[in-house]
C-alpha atoms as a PDB file:
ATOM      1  CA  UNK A   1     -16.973-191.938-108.466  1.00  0.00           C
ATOM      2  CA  UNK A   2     -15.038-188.824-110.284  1.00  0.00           C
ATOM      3  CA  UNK A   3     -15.065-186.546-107.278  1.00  0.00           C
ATOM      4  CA  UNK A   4     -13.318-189.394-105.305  1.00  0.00           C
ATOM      5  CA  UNK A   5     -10.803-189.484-108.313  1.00  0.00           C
ATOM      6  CA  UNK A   6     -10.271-186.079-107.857  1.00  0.00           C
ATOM      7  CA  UNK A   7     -10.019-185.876-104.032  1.00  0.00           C
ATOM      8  CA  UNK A   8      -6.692-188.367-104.508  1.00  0.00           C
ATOM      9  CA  UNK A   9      -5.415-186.195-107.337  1.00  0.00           C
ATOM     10  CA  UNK A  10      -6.041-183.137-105.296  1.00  0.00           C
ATOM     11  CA  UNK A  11      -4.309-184.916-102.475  1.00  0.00           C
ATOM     12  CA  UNK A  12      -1.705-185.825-104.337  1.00  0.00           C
ATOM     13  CA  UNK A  13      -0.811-182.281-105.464  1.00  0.00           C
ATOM     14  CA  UNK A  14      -1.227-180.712-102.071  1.00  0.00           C
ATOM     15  CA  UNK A  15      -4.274-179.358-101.842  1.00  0.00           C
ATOM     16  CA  UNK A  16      -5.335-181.189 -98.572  1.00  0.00           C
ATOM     17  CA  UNK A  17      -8.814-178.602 -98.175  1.00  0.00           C
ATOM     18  CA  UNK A  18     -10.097-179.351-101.557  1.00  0.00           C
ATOM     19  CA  UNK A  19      -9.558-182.936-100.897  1.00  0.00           C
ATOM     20  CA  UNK A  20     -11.229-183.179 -98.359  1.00  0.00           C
ATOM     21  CA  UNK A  21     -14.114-181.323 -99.357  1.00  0.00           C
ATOM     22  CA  UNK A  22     -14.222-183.674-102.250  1.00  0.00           C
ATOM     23  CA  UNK A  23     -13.513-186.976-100.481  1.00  0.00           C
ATOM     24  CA  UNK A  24     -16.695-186.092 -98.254  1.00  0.00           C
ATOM     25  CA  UNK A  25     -19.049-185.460-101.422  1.00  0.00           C
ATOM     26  CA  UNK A  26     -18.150-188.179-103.282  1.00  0.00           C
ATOM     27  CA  UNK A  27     -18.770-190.290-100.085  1.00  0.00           C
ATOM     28  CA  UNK A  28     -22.158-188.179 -99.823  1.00  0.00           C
ATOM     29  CA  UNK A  29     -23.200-189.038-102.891  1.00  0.00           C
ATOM     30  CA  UNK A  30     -22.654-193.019-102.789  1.00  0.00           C
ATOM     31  CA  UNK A  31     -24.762-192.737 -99.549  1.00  0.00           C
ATOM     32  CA  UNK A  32     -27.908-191.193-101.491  1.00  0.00           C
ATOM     33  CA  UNK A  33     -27.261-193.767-104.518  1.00  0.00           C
ATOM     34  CA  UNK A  34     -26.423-196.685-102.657  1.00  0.00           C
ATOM     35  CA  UNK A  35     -27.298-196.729 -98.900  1.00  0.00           C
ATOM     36  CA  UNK A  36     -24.786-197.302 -95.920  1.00  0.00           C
ATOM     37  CA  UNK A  37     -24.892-201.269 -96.269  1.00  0.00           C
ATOM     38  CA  UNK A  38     -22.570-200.921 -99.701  1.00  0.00           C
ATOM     39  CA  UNK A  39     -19.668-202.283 -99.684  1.00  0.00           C
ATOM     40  CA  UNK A  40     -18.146-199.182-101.683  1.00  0.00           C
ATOM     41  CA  UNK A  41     -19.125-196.928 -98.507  1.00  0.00           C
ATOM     42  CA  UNK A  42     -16.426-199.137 -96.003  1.00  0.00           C
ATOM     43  CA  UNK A  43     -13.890-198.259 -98.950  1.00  0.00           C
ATOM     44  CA  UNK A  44     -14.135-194.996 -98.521  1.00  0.00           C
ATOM     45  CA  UNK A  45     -14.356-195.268 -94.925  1.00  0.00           C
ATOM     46  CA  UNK A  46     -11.589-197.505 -94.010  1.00  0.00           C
ATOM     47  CA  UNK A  47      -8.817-196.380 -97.078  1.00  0.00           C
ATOM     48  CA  UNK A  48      -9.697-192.910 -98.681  1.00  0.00           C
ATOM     49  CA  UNK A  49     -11.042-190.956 -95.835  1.00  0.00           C
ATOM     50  CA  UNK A  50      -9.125-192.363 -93.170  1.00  0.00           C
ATOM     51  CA  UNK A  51      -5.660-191.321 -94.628  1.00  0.00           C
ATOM     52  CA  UNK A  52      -6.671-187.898 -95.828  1.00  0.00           C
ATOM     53  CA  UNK A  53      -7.892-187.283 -92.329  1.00  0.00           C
ATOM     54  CA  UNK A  54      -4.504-189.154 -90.742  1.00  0.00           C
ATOM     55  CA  UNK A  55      -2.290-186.487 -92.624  1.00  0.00           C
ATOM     56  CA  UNK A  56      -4.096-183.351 -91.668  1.00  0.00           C
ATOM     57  CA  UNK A  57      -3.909-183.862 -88.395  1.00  0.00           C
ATOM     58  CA  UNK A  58      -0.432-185.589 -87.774  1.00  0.00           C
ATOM     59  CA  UNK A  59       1.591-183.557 -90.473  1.00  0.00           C
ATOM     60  CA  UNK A  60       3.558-180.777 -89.220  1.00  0.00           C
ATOM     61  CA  UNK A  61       4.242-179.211 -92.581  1.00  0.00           C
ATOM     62  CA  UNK A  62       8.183-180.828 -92.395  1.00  0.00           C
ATOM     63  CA  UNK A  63       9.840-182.850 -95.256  1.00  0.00           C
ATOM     64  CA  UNK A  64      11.148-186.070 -93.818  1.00  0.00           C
ATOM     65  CA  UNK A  65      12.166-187.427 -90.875  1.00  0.00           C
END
């Protein structure tokens, strides 16, 4: 699971494209190794994907408040 690693780290350092890109590989790649019925594929599902998805559509670029 490195390229989900690197989707958060990518995240966290602003770089919400690559992030994505990597968030949806990773999640790719448990699908073809472990099937949809994992319980690793809800994880990134519910918590990784989810959030990365939440911020790129409801941040405005500001800094606070």
């Amino acid at each position: 699971m490195l390229q989900a690693h690197l989707a958060l780290y990518s995240f966290a350092n602003g770089q919400i494209s690559a992030s994505l890109k990597l968030m949806y590989r990773a999640l790719y790649l448990a699908l073809l190794c472990s099937g949809d019925s994992h319980p690793d594929i809800a994880l990134y599902y519910v918590s990784m994907l989810r959030s990365l998805v939440y911020v790129v559509t409801h941040v405005d670029g500001s800094c606070g408040g």
